[in-house]
Protein backbone atom coordinates (compact mmCIF):
# COMPACT_ATOMS: atom_id res chain seq x y z
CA UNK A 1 -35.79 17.85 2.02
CA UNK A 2 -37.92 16.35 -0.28
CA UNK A 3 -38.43 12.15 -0.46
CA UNK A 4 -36.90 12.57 -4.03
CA UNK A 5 -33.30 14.13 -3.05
CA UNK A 6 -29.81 12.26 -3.57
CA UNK A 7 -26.12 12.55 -2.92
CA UNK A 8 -23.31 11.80 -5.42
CA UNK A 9 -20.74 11.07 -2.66
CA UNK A 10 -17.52 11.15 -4.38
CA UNK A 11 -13.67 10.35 -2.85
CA UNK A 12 -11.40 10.72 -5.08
CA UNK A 13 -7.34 10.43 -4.57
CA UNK A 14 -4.37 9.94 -6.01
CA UNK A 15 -4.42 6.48 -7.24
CA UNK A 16 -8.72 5.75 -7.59
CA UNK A 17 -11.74 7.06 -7.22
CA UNK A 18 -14.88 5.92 -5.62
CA UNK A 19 -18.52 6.79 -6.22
CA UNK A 20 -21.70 6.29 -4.38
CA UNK A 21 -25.41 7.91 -5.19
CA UNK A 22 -27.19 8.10 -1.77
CA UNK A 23 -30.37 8.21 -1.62
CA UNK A 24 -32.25 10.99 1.58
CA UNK A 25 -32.61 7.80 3.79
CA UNK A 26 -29.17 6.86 3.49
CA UNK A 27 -29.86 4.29 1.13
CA UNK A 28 -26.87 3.61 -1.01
CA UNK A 29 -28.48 2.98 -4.12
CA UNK A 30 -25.35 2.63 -6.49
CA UNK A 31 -21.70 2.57 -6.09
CA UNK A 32 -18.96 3.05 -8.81
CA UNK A 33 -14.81 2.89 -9.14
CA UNK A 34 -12.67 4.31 -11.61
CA UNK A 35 -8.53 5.94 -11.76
CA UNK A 36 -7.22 8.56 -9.89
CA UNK A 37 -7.75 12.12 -9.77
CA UNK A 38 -4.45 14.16 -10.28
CA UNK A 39 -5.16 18.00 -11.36
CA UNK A 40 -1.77 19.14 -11.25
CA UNK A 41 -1.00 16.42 -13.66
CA UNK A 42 -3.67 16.44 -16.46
CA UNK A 43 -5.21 20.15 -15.38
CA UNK A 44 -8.89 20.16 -14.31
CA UNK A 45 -10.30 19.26 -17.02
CA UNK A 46 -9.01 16.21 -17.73
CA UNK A 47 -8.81 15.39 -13.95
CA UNK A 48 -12.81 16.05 -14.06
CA UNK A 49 -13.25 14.08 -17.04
CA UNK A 50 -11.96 11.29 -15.51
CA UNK A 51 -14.93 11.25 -13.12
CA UNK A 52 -17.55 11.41 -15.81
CA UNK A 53 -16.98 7.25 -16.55
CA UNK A 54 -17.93 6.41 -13.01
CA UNK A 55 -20.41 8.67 -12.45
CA UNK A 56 -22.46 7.59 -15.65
CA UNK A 57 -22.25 3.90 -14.20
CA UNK A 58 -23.45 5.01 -11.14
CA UNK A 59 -25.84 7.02 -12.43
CA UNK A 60 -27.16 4.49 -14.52
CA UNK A 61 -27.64 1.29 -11.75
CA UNK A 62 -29.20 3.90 -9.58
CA UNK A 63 -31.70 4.68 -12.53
CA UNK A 64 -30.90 8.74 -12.35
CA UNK A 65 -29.96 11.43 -14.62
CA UNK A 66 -28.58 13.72 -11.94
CA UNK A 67 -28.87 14.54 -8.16
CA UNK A 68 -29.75 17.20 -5.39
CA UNK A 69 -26.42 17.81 -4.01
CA UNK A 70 -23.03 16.37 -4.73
CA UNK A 71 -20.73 15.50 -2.52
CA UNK A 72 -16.80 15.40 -3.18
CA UNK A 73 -13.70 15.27 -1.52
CA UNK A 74 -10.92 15.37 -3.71
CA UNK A 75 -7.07 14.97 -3.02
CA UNK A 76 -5.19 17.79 -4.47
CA UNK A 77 -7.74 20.21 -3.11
CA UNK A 78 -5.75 21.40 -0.50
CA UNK A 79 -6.34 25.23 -1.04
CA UNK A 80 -9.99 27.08 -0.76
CA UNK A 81 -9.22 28.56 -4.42
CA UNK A 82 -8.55 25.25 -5.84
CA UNK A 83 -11.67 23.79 -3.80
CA UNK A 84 -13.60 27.15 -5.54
CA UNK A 85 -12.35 26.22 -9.28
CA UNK A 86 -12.86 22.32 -8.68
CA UNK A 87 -16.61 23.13 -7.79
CA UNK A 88 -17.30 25.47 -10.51
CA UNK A 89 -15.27 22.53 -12.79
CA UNK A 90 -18.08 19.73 -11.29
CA UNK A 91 -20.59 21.87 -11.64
CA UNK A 92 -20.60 22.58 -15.27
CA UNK A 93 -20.77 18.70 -15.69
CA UNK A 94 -24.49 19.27 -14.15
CA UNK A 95 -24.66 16.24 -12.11
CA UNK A 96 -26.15 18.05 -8.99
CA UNK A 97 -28.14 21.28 -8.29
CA UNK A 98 -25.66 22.23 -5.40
CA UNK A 99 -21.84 21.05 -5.65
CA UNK A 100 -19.46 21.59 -2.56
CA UNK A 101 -15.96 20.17 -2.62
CA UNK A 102 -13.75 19.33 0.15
CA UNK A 103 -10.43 18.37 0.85
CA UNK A 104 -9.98 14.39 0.89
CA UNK A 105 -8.92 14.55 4.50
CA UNK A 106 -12.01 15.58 5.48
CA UNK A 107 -14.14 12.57 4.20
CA UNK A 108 -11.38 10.34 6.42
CA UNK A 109 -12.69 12.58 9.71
CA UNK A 110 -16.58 12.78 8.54
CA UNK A 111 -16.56 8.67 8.12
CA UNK A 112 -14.83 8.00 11.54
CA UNK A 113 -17.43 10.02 13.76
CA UNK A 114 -21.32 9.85 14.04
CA UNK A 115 -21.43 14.13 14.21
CA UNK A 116 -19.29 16.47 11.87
CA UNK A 117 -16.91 17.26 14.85
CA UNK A 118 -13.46 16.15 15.43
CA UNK A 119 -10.02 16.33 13.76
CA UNK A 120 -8.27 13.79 11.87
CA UNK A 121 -5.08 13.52 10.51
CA UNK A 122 -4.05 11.25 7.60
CA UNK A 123 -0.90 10.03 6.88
CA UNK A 124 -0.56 8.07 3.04
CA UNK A 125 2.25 9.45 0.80
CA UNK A 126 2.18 12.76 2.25
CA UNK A 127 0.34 13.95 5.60
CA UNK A 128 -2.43 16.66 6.22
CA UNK A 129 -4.96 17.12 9.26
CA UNK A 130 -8.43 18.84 8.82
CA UNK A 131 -11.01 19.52 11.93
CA UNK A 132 -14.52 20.82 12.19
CA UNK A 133 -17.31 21.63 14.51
CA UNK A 134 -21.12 21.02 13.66
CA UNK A 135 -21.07 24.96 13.47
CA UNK A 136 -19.10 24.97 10.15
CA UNK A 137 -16.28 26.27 11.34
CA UNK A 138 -12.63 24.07 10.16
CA UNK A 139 -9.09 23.66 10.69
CA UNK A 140 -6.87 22.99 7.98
CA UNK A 141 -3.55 23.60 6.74
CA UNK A 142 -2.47 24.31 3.17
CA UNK A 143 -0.65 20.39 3.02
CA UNK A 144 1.27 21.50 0.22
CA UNK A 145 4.77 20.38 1.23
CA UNK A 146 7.81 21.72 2.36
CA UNK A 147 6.65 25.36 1.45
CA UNK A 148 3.86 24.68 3.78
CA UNK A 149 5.91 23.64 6.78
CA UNK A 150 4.86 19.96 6.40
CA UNK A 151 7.32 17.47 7.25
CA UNK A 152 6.11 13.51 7.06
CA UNK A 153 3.66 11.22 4.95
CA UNK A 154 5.41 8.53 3.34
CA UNK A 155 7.36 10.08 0.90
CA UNK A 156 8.79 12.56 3.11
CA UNK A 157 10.28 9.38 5.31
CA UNK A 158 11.31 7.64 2.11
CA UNK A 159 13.92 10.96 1.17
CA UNK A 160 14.76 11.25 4.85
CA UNK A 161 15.66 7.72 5.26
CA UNK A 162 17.56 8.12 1.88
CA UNK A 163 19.63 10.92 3.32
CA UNK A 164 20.49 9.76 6.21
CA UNK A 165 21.77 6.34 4.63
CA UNK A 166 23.81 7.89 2.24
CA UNK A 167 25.79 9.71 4.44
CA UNK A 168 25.86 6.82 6.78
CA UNK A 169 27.69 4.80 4.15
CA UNK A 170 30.02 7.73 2.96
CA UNK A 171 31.17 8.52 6.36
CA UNK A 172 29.50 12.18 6.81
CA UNK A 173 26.45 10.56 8.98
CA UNK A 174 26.09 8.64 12.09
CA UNK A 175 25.83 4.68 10.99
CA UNK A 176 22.50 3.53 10.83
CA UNK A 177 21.62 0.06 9.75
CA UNK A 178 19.15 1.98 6.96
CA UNK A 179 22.32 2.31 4.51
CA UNK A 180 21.94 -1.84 4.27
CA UNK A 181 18.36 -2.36 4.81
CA UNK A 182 17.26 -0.05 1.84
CA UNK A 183 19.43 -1.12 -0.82
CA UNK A 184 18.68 -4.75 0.02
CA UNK A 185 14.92 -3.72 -0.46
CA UNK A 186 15.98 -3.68 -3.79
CA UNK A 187 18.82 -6.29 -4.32
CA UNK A 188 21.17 -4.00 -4.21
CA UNK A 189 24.46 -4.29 -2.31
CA UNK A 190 25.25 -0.75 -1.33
CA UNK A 191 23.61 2.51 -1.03
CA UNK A 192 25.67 3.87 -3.93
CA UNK A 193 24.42 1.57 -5.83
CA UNK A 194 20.99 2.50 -4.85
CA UNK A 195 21.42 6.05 -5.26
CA UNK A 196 22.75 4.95 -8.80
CA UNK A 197 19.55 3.24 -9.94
CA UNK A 198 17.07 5.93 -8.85
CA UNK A 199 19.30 8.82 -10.75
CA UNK A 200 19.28 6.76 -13.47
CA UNK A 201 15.96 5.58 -13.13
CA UNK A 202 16.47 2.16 -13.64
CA UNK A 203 14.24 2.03 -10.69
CA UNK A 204 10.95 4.18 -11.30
CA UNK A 205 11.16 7.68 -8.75
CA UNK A 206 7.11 6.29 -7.69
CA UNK A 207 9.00 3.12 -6.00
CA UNK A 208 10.84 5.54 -3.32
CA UNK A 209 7.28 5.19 -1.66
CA UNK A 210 7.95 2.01 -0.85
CA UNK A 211 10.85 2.90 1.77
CA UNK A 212 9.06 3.32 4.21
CA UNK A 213 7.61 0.54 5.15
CA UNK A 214 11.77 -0.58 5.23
CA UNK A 215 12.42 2.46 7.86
CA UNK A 216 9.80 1.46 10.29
CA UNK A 217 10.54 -2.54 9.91
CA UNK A 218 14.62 -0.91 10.50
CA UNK A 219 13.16 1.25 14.00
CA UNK A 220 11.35 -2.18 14.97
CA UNK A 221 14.81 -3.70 15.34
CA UNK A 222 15.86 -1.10 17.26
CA UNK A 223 18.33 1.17 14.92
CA UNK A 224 18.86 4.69 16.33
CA UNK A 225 18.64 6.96 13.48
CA UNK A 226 15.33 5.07 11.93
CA UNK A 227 13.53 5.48 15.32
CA UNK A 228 14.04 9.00 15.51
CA UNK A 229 12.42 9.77 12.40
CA UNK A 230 9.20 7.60 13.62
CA UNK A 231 9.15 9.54 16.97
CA UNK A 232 9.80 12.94 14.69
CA UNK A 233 6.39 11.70 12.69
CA UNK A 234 4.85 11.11 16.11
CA UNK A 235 5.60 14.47 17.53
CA UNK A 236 4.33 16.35 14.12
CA UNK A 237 0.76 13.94 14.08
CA UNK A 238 0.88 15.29 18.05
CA UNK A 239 1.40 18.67 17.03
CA UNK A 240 -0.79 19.23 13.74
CA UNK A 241 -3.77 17.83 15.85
CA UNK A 242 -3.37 19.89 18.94
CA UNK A 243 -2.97 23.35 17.03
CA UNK A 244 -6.24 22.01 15.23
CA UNK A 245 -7.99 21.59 18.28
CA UNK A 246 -6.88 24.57 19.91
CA UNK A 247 -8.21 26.31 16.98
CA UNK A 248 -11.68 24.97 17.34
CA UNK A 249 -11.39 25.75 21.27
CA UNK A 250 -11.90 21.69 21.74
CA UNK A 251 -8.63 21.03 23.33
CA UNK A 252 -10.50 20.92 26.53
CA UNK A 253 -13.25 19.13 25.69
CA UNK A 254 -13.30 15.00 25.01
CA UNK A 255 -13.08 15.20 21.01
CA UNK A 256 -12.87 12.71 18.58
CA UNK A 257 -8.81 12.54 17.27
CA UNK A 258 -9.38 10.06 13.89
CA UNK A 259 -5.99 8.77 12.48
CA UNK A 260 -6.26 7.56 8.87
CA UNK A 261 -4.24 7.05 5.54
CA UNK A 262 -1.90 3.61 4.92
CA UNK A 263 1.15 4.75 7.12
CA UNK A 264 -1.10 5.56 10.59
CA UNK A 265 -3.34 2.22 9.67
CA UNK A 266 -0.17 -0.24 9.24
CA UNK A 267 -0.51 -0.99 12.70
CA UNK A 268 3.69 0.80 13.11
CA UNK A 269 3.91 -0.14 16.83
CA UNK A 270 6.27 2.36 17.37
CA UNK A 271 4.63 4.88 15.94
CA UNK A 272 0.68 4.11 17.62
CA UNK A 273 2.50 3.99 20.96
CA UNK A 274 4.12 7.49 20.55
CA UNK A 275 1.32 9.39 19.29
CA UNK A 276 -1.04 8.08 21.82
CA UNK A 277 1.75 8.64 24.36
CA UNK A 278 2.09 12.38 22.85
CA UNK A 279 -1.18 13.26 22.38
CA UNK A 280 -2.52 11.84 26.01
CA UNK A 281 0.22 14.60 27.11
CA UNK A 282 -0.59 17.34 25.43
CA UNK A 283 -4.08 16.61 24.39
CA UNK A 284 -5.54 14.40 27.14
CA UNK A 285 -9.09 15.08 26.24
CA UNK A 286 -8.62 13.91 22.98
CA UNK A 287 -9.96 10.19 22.18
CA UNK A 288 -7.71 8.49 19.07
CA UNK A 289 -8.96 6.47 17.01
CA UNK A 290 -8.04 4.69 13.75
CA UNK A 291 -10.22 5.03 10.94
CA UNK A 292 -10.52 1.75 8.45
CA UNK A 293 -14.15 3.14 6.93
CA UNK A 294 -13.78 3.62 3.19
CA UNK A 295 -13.89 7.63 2.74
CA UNK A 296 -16.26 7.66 0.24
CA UNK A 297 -18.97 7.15 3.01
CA UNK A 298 -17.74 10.51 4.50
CA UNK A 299 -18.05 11.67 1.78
CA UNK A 300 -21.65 10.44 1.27
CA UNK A 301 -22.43 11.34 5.35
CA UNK A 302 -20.82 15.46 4.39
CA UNK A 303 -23.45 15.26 1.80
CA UNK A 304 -26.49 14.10 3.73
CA UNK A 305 -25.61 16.56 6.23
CA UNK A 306 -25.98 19.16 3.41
CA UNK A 307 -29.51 17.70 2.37
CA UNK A 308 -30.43 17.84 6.42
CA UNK A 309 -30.97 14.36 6.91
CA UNK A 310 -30.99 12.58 10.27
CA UNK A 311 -29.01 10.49 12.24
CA UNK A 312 -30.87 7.55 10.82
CA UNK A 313 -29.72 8.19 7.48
CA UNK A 314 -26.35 8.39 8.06
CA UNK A 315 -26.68 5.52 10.38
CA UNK A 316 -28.10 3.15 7.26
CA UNK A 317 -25.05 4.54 4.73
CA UNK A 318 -22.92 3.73 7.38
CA UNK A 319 -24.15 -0.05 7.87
CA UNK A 320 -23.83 -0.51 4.03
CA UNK A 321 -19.94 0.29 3.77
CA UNK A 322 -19.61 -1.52 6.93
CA UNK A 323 -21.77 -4.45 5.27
CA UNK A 324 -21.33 -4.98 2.18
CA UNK A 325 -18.21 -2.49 1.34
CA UNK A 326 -18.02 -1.32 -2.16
């Protein structure tokens, strides 16, 4: 590892994308932001393309043309063959010698421990869990969707909350106070009314993410229905997280358990209390924590481990997000 080597550390999801060129020593020597990163959207190329403005910027206040290794963890990248064409994609742009993308979950569990080994599970609009050992050897499922056998992430409880207070207020459910709280969200009176306005879309389909939020507030006040979905998002964190371990043989050994992404960070008392309760039964071993670090710096720390670089390195990229932030 030469003195000359850099990282272009990039995390980039749904809704923005951060940047960082990382200098050997962990020195973050520029940082950049631009939009999200949605392949199955635009396609890869645009999706790529859509890097290339914060890249140059950050290329440009670190004073380089192009790095050793880059660095990215990408949301949408939830398949090896997608990882494989995303890397070929970034490397035709020539910004690195080496290229290796990762899943986005992965930066999450890489910036909340000081050695690649752990799992972490993140929880934003949907919900995936990743895990690794210094070895190289992972955990990961596909995090597709419903196809997948995932169940949870926030817009999972958004249509599940939906359901159930539909047929709360027709009669074919049990009553739930979620058939008033949800509407009202939105002004509205009744959930007919509601389901009205999203057929119709006089309420944008992206604003169902905002339910649920509404379902956890509903569980807080102690409405049967709502709290059962929380404890069914507790008991599939729990179980994702032990079949991770279990695949890494760590389930008996004290390992890192990181919890990131907005709906395990909201601070959901509920929902902390039942995980921890969960996991400390079937996972005793396992030490939870919540992760607040801004990915991109496990994204950065993934790509110093690449170069080799020591503790001390990823110690001094560490202090600058911590520091400064981006």
């Amino acid at each position: 590892m030469g003195l000359t080597s850099t990282v272009l550390a990039i995390d980039a999801g749904n809704s923005k994308t951060d940047v960082a060129v990382v200098g050997a020593d962990g020195e973050v020597l520029a940082t950049a932001r631009g939009g999200g990163f949605r392949p199955p959207a635009v396609g890869v190329p645009a999706a790529v393309e859509a890097l290339a403005a914060p890249v140059a910027r950050a290329f440009a206040d670190a004073g380089v043309a192009s790095v050793s290794h880059v660095s990215a963890c990408l949301a949408n990248a939830d398949l090896p063959v997608e990882e494989e064409r995303l890397a070929s994609a970034l490397h035709a742009r020539a910004w690195g010698t080496s290229v290796e993308v990762r899943n986005d979950t992965f930066a999450i569990l890489r910036a909340g421990v000081a050695e690649p080994r752990g799992v972490a599970v993140v929880c934003g609009a949907g919900i995936n869990c990743v895990g690794m050992r210094p070895d190289g050897r992972t955990a990961r499922f596909p995090a597709i969707g419903r196809i997948s056998g995932d169940w949870g992430g926030g817009w999972g409880l958004a249509e599940e909350a939906l359901w159930h207070a539909a047929r709360a207020e027709d009669g074919r459910g049990e009553p739930t106070a979620l058939a008033r709280t949800l509407p009202a969200h939105f002004g509205l009176p009744t959930m007919y009314a509601l389901i009205e306005a999203l057929h119709l879309e006089r309420i944008a389909p992206a604003r169902r993410h905002e339910l649920a939020p509404v379902l956890f507030a509903t569980a807080a006040e102690g409405d049967r229905v709502a709290g059962a979905l929380v404890t069914r998002l507790a008991e599939e964190v729990t179980v994702m997280v032990t079949v991770a371990l279990t695949r890494l043989d760590l389930l008996a050994e004290r390992t890192p358990v990181l919890l990131g992404g907005s709906v395990l960070t909201a601070g959901h008392q509920q929902l902390d209390d039942a995980v921890r309760a969960l996991l400390a039964a079937r996972a005793p071993r396992a030490d939870v924590r919540v992760v607040t670090a801004r990915p991109v710096l496990g994204a950065a720390l993934l790509g110093l481990d690449r170069l080799g670089a020591g503790p001390e390195a990823g110690e001094r990229a560490r202090g600058y997000w911590e520091t400064a932030g981006l």
